[in-house]
C-alpha atoms as a PDB file:
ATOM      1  CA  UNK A   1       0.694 -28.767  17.346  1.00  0.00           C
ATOM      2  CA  UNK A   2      -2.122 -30.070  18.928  1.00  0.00           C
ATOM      3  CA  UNK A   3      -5.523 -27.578  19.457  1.00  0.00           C
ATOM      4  CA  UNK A   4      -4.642 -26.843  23.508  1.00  0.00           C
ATOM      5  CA  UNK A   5      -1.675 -25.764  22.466  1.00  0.00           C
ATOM      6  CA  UNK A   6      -2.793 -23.602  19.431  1.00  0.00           C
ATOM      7  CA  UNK A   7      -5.343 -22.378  21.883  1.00  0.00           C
ATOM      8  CA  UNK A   8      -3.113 -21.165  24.690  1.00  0.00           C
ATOM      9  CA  UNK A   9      -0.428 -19.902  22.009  1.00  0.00           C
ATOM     10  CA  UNK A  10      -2.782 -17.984  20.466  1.00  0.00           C
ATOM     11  CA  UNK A  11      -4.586 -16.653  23.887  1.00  0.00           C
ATOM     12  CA  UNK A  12      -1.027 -15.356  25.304  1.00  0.00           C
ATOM     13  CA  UNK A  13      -0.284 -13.356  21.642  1.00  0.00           C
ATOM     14  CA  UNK A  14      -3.752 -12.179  21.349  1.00  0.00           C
ATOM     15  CA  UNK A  15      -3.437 -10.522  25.015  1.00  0.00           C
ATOM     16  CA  UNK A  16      -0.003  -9.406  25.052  1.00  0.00           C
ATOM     17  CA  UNK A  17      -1.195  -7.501  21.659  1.00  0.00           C
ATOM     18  CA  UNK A  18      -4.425  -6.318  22.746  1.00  0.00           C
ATOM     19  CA  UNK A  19      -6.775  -8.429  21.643  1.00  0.00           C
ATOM     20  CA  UNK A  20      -9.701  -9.746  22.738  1.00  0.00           C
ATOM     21  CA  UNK A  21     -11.063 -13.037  21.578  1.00  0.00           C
ATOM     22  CA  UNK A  22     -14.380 -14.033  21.218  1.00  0.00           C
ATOM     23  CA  UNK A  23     -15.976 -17.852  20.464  1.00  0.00           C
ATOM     24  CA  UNK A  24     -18.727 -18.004  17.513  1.00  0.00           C
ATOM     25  CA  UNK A  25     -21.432 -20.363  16.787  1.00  0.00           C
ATOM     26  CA  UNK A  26     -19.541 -22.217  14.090  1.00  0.00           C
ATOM     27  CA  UNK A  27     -16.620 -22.948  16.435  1.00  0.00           C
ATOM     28  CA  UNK A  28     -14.572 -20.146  14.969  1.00  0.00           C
ATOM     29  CA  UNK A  29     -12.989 -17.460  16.761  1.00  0.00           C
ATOM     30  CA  UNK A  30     -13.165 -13.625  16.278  1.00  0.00           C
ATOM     31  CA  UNK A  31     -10.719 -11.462  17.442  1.00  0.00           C
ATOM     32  CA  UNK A  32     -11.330  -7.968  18.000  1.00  0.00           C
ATOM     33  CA  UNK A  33      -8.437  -5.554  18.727  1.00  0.00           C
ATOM     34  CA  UNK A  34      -9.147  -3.199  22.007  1.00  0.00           C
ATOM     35  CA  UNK A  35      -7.386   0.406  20.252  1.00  0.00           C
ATOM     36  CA  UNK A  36      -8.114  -0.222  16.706  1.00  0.00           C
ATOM     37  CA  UNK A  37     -11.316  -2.356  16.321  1.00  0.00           C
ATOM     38  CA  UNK A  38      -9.619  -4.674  13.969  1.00  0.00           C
ATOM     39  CA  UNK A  39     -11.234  -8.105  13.278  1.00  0.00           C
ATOM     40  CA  UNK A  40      -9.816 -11.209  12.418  1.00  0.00           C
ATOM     41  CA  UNK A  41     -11.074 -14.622  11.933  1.00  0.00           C
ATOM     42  CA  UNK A  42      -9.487 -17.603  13.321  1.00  0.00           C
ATOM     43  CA  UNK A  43     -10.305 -21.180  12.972  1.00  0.00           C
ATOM     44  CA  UNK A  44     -10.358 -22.768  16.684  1.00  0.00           C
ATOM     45  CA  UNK A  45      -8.615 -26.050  15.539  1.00  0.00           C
ATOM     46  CA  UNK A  46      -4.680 -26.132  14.890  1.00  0.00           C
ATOM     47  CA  UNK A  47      -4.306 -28.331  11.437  1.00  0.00           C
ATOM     48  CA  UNK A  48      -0.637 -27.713  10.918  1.00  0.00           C
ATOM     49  CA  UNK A  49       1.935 -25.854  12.444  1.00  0.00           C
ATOM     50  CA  UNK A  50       1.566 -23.251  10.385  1.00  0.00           C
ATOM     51  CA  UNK A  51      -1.901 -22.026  11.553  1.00  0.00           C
ATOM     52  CA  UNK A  52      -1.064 -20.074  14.483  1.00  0.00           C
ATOM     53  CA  UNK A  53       1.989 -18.458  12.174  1.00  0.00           C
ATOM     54  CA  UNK A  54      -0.762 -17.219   9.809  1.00  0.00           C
ATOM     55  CA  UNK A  55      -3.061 -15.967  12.487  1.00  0.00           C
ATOM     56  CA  UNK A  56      -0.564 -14.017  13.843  1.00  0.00           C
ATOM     57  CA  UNK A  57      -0.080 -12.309  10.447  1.00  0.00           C
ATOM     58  CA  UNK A  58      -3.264 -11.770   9.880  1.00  0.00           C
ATOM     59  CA  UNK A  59      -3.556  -9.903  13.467  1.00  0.00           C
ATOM     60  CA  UNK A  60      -0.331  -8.160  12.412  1.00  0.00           C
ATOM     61  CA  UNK A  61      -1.633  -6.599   9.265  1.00  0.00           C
ATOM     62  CA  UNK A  62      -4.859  -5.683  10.192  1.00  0.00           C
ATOM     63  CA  UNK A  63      -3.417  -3.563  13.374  1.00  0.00           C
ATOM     64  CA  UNK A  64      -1.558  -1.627  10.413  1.00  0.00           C
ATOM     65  CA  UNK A  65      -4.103  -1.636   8.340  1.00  0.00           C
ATOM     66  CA  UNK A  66      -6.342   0.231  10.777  1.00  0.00           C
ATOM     67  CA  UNK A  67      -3.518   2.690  12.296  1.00  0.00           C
ATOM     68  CA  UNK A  68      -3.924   6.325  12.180  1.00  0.00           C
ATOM     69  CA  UNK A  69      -2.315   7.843   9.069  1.00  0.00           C
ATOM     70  CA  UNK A  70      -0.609  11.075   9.794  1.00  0.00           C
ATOM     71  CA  UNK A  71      -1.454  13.940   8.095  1.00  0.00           C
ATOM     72  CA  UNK A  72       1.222  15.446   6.555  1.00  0.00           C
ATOM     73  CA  UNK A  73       1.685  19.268   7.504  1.00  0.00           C
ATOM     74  CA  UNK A  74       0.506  21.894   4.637  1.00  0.00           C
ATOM     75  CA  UNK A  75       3.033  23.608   2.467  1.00  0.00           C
ATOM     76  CA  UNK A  76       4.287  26.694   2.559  1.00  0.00           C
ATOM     77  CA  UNK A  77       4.718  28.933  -0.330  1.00  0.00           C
ATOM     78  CA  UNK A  78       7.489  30.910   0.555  1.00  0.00           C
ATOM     79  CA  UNK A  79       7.337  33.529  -2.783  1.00  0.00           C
ATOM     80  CA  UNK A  80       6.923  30.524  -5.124  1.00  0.00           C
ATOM     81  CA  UNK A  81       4.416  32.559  -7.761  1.00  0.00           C
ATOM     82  CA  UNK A  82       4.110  30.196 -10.495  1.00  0.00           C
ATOM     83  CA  UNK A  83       5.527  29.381 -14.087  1.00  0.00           C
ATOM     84  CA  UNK A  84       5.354  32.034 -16.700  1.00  0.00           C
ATOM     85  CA  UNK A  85       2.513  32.248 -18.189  1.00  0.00           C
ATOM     86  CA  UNK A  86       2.373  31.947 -22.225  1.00  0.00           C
ATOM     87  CA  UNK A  87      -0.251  32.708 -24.224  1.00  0.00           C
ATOM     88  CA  UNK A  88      -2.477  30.650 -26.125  1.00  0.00           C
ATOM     89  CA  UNK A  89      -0.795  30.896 -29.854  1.00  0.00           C
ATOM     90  CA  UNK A  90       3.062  30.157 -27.783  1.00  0.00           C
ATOM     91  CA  UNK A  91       1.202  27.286 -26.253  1.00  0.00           C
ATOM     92  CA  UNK A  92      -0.241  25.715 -30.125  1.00  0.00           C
ATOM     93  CA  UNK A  93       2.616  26.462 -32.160  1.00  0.00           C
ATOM     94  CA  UNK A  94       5.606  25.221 -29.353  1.00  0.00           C
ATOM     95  CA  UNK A  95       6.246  21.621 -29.683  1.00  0.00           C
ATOM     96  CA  UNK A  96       8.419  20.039 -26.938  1.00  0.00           C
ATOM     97  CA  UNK A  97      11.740  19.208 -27.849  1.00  0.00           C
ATOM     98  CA  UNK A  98      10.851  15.159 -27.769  1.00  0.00           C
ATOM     99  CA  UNK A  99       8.037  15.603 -30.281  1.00  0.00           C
ATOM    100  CA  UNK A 100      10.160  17.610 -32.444  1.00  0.00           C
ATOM    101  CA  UNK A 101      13.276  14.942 -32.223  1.00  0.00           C
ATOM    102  CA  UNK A 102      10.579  12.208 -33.415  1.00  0.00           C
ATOM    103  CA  UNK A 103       8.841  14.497 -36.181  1.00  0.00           C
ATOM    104  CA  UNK A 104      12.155  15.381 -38.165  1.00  0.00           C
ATOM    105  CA  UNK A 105      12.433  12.839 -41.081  1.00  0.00           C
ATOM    106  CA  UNK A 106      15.717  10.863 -41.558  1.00  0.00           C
ATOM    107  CA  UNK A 107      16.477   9.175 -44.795  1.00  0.00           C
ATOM    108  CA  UNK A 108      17.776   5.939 -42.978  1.00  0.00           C
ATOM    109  CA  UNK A 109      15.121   5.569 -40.538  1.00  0.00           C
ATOM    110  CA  UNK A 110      13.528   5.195 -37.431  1.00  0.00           C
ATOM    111  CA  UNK A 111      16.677   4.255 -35.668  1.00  0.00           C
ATOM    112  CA  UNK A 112      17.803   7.313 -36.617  1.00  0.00           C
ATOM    113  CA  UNK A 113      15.052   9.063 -35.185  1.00  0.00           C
ATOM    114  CA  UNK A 114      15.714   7.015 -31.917  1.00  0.00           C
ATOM    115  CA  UNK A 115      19.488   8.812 -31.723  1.00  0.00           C
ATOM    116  CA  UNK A 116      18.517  11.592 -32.605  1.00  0.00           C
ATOM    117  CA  UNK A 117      15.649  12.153 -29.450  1.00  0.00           C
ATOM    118  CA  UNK A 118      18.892  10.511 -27.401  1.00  0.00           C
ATOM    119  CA  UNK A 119      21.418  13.133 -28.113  1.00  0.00           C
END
């Protein structure tokens, strides 16, 4: 692909999309997306055919990248009032069922201990 047509490929995506290229000293370009303010960074100089492809992606994912996120809608409680409460001394001496699976002692072993948490 030779740089005119790089150029004019990447011209007719960038305003069909709404973007809005700009030249910069260096000879790269900067494109600037109209709704979002997204920049990218082009090269102005096609070196392989797969230099426009990547441009394009980069374009794509920085539109997304910069969309509005929407705000999800708050939650209702609808006479949810909580867990039971327990008190402190329920809290210390309760072990959950895993721990106390794993604590028991087998005489053959920790494979043992394994099936035993498993059942």
């Amino acid at each position: 692909m030779s740089d005119s047509e790089y150029r004019r490929s990447l011209d007719a995506f960038a305003k069909e999309n709404g973007w809005q290229i700009e030249r910069l000293k260096g000879g790269n370009l900067r494109l600037t997306h109209t709704k979002t303010g997204a920049r990218v960074t082009a090269t102005a100089h096609s070196h392989d055919k797969r230099t426009l492809l990547n441009v394009k992606g980069d374009m794509k994912r920085a539109v997304r990248a910069f969309a509005p996120v929407a705000i999800p809608a708050p939650v209702q409680n609808n006479g949810f009032t909580g867990l039971p409460k327990t008190s402190a001394a329920q809290r210390r001496s309760r072990k959950p069922d895993a721990l106390r699976a794993l604590s028991t002692h087998t005489p053959t072993g920790s494979f043992a201990k394994i099936e035993n948490f498993l059942r």
